[in-house]
PDB file of N, CA and C in Angstrom:
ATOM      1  N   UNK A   1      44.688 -15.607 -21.309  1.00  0.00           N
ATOM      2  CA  UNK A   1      44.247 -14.239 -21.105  1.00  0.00           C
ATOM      3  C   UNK A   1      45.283 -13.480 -20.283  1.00  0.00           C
ATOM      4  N   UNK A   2      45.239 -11.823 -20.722  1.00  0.00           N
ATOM      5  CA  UNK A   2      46.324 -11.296 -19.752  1.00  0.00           C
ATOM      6  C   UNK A   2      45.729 -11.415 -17.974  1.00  0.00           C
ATOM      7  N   UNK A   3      46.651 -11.320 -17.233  1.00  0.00           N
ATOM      8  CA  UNK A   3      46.585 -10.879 -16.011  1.00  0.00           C
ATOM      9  C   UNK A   3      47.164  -9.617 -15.141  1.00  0.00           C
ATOM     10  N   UNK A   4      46.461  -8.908 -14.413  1.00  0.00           N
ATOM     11  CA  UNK A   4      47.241  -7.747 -14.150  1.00  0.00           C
ATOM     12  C   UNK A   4      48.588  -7.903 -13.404  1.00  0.00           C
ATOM     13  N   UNK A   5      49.474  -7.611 -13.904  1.00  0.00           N
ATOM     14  CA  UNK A   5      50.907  -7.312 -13.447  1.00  0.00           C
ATOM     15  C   UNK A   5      50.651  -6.904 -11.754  1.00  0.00           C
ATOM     16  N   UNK A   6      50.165  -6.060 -11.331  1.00  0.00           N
ATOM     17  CA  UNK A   6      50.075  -5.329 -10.367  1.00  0.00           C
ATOM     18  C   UNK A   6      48.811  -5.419  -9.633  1.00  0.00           C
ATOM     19  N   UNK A   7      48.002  -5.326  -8.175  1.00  0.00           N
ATOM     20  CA  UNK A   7      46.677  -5.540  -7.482  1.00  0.00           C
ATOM     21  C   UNK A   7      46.160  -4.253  -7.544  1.00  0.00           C
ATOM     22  N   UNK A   8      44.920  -3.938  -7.934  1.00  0.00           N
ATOM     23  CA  UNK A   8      44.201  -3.179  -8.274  1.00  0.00           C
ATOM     24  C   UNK A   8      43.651  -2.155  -7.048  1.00  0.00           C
ATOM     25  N   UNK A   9      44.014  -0.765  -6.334  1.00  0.00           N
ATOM     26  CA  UNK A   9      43.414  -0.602  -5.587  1.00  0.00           C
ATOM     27  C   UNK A   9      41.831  -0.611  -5.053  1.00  0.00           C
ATOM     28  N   UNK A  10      41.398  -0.949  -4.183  1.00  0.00           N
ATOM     29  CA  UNK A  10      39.856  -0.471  -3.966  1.00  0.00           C
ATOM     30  C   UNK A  10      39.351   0.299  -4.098  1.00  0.00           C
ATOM     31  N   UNK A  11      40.052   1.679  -4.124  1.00  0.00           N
ATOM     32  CA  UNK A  11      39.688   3.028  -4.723  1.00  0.00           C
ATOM     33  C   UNK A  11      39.253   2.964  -6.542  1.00  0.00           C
ATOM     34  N   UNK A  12      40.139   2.453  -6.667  1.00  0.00           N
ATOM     35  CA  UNK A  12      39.925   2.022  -8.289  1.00  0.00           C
ATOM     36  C   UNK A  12      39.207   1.357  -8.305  1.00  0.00           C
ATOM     37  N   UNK A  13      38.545   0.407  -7.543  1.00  0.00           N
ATOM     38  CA  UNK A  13      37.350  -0.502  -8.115  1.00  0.00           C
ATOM     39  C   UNK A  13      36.029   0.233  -7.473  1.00  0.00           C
ATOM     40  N   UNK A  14      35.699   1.194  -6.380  1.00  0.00           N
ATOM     41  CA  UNK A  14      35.371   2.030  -6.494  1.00  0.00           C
ATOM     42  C   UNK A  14      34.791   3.015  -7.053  1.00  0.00           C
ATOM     43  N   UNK A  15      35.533   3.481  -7.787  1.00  0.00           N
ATOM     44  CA  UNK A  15      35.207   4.662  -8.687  1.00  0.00           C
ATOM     45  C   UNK A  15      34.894   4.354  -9.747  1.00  0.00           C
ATOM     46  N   UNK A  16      35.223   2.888 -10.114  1.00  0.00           N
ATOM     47  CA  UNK A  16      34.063   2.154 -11.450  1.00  0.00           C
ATOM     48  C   UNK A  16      32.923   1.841 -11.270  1.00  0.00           C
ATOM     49  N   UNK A  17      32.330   1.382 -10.207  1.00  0.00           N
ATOM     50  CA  UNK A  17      31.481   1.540  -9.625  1.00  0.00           C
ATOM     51  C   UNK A  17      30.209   2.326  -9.441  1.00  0.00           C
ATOM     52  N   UNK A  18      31.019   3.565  -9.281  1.00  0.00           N
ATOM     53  CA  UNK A  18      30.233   4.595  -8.587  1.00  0.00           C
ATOM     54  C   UNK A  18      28.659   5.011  -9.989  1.00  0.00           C
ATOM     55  N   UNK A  19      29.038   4.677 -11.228  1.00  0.00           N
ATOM     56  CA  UNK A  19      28.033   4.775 -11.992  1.00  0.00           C
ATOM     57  C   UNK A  19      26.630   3.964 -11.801  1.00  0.00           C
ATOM     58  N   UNK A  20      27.058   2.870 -11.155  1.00  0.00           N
ATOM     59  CA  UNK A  20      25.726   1.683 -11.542  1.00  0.00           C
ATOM     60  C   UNK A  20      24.575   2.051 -10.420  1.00  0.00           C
ATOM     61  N   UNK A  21      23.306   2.472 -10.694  1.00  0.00           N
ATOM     62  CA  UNK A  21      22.322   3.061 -10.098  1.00  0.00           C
ATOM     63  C   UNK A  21      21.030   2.270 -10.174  1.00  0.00           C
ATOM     64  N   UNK A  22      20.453   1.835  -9.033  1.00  0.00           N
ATOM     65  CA  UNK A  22      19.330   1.171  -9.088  1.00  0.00           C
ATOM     66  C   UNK A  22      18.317   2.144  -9.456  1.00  0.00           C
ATOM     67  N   UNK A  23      17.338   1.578 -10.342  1.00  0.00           N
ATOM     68  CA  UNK A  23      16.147   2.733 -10.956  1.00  0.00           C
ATOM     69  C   UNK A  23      15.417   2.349 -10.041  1.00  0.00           C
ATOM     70  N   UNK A  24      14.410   3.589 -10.136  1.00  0.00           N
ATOM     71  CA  UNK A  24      13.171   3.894  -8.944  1.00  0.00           C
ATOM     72  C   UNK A  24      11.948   2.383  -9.856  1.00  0.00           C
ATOM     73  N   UNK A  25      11.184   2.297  -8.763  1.00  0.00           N
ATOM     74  CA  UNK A  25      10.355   1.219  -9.025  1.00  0.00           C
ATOM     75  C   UNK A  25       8.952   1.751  -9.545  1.00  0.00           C
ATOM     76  N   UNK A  26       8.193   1.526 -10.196  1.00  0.00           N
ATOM     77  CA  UNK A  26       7.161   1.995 -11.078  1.00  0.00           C
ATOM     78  C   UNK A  26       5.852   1.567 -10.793  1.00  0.00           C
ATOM     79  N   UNK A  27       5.239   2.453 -10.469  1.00  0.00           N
ATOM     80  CA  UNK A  27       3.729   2.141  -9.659  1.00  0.00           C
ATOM     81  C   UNK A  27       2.874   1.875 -10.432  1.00  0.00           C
ATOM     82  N   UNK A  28       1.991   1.605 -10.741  1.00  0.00           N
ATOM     83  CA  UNK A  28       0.610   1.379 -11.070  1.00  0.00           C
ATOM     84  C   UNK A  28      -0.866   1.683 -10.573  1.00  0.00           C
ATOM     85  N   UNK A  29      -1.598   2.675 -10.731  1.00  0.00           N
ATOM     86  CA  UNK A  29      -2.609   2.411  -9.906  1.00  0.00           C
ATOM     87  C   UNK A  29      -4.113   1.342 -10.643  1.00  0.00           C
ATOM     88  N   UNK A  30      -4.141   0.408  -9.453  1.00  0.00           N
ATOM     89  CA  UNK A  30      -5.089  -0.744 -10.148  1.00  0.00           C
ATOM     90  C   UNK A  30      -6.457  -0.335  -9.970  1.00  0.00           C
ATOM     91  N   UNK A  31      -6.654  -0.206 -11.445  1.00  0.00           N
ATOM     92  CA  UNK A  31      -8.522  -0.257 -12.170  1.00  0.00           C
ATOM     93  C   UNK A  31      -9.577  -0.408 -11.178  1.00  0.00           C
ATOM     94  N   UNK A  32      -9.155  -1.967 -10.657  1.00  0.00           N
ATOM     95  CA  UNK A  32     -10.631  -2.632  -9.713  1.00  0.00           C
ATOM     96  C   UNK A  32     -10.329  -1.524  -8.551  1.00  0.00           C
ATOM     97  N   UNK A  33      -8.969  -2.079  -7.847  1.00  0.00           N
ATOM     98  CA  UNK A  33      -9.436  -1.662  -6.336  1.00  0.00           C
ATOM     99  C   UNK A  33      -9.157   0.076  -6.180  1.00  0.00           C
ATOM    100  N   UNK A  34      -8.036   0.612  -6.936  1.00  0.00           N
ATOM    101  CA  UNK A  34      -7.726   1.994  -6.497  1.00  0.00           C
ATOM    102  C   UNK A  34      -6.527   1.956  -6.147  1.00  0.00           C
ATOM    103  N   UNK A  35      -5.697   1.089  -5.752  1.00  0.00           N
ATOM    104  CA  UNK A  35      -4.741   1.109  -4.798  1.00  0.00           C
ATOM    105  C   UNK A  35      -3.088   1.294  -5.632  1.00  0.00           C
ATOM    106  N   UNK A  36      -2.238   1.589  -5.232  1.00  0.00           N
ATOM    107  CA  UNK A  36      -1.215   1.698  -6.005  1.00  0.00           C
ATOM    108  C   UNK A  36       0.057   0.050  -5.577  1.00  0.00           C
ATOM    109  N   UNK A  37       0.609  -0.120  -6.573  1.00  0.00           N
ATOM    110  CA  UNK A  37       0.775  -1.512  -6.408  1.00  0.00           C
ATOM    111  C   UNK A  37       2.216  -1.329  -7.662  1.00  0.00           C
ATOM    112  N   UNK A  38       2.911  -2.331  -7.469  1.00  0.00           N
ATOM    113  CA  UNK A  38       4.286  -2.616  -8.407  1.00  0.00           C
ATOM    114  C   UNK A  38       3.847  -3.446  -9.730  1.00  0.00           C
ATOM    115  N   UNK A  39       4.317  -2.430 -10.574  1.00  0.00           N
ATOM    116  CA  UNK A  39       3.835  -2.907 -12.236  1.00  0.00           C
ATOM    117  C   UNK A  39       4.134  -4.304 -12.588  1.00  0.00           C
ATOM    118  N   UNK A  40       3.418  -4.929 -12.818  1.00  0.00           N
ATOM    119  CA  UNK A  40       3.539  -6.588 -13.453  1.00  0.00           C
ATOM    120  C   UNK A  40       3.750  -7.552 -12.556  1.00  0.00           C
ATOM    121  N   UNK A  41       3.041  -7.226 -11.166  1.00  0.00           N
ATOM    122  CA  UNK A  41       3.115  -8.308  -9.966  1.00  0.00           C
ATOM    123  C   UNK A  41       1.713  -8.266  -9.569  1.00  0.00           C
ATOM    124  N   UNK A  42       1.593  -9.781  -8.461  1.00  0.00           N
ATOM    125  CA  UNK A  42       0.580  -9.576  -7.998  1.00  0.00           C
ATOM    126  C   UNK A  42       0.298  -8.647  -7.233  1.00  0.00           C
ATOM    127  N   UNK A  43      -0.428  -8.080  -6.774  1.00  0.00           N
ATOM    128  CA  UNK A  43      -0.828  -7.960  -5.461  1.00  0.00           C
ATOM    129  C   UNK A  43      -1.971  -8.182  -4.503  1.00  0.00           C
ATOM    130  N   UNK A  44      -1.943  -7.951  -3.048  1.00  0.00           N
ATOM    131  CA  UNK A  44      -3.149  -8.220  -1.977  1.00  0.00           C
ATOM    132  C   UNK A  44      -3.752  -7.499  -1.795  1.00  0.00           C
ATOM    133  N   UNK A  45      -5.053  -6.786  -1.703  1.00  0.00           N
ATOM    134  CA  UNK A  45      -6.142  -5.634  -1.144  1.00  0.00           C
ATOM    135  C   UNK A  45      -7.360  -6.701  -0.645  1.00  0.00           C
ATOM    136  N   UNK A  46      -7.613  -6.388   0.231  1.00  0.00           N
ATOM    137  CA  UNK A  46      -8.992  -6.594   1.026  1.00  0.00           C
ATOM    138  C   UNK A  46      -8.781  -8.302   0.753  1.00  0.00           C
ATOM    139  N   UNK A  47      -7.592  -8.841   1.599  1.00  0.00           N
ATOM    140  CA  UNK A  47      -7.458 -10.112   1.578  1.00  0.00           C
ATOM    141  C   UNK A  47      -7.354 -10.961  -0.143  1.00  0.00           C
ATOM    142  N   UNK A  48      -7.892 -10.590  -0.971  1.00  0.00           N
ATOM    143  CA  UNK A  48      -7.772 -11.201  -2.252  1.00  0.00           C
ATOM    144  C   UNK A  48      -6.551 -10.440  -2.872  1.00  0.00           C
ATOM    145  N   UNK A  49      -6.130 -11.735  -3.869  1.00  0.00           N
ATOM    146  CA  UNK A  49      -5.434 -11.483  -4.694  1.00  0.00           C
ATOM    147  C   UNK A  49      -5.619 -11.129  -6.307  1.00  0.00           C
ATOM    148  N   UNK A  50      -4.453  -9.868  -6.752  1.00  0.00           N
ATOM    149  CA  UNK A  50      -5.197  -9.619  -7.925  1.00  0.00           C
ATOM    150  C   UNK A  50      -4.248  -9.327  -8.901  1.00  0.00           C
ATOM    151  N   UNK A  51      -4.356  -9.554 -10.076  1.00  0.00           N
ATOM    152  CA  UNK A  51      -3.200  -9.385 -11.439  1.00  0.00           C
ATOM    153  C   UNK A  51      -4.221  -9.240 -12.552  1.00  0.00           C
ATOM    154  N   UNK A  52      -3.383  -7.674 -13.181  1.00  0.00           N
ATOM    155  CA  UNK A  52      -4.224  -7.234 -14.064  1.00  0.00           C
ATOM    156  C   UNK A  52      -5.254  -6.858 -13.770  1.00  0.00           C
ATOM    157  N   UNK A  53      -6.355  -6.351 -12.672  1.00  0.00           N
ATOM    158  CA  UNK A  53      -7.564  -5.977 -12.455  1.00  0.00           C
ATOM    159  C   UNK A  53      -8.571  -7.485 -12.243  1.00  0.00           C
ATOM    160  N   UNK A  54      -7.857  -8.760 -12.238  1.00  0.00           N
ATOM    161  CA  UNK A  54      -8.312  -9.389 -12.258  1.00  0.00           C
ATOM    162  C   UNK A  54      -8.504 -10.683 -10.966  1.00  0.00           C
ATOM    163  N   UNK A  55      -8.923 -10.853 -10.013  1.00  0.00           N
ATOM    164  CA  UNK A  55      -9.020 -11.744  -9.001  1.00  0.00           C
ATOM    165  C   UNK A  55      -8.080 -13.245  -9.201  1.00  0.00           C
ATOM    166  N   UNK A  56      -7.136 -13.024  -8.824  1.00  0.00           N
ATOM    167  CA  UNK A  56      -6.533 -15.020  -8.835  1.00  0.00           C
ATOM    168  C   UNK A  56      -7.099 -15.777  -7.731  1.00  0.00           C
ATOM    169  N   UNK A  57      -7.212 -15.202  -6.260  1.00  0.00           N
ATOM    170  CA  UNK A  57      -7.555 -15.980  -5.428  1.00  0.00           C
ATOM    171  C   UNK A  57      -8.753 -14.967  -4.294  1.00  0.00           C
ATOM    172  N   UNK A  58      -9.293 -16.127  -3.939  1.00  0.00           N
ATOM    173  CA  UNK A  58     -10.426 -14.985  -2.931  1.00  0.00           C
ATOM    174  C   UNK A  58      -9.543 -14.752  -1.939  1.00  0.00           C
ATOM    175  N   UNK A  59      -9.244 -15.951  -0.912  1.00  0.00           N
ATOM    176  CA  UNK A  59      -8.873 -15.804   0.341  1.00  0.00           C
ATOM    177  C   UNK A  59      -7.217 -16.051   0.019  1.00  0.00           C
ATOM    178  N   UNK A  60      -6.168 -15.260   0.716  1.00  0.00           N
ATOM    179  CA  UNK A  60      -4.645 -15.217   0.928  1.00  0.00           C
ATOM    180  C   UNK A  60      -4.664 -16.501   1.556  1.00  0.00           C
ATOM    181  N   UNK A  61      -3.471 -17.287   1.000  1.00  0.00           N
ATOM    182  CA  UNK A  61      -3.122 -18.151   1.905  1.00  0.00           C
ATOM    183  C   UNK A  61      -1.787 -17.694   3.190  1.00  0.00           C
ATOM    184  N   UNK A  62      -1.784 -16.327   2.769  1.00  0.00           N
ATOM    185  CA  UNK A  62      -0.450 -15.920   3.809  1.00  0.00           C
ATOM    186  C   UNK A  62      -1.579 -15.389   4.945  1.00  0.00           C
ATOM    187  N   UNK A  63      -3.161 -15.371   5.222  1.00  0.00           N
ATOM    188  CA  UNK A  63      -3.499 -14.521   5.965  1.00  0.00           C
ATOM    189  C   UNK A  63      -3.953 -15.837   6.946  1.00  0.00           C
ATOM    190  N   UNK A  64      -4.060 -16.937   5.853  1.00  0.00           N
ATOM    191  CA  UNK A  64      -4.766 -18.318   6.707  1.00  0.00           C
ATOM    192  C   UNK A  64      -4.326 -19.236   7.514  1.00  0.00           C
TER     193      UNK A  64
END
């Protein structure tokens, strides 16, 4: 493969750069509880856990 002849400034790696943009994160508000929460994860309200409108666990084990 070629190799560059010459070291690339940081300015130049830089300004290639400068396009790549993290997208905003996408809420959900969940059915059961009301609460707004990150699309396609669990989340915690009132100590239980829930995915999809649906209960996985009663009690958190992060609260116990």
């Amino acid at each position: 493969m070629p190799n560059p002849k010459r070291r690339h400034s940081q300015q130049r790696s830089a300004k290639r750069r400068t396009h790549y943009k993290l997208d905003p994160v996408t809420l959900s508000k969940d059915s059961t509880t009301g609460e707004m929460h990150v699309r396609h994860r669990a989340h915690v309200s009132e100590g239980k856990l829930f995915y999809k409108g649906k209960v996985l666990v009663e009690k958190s084990p992060i609260n116990s």
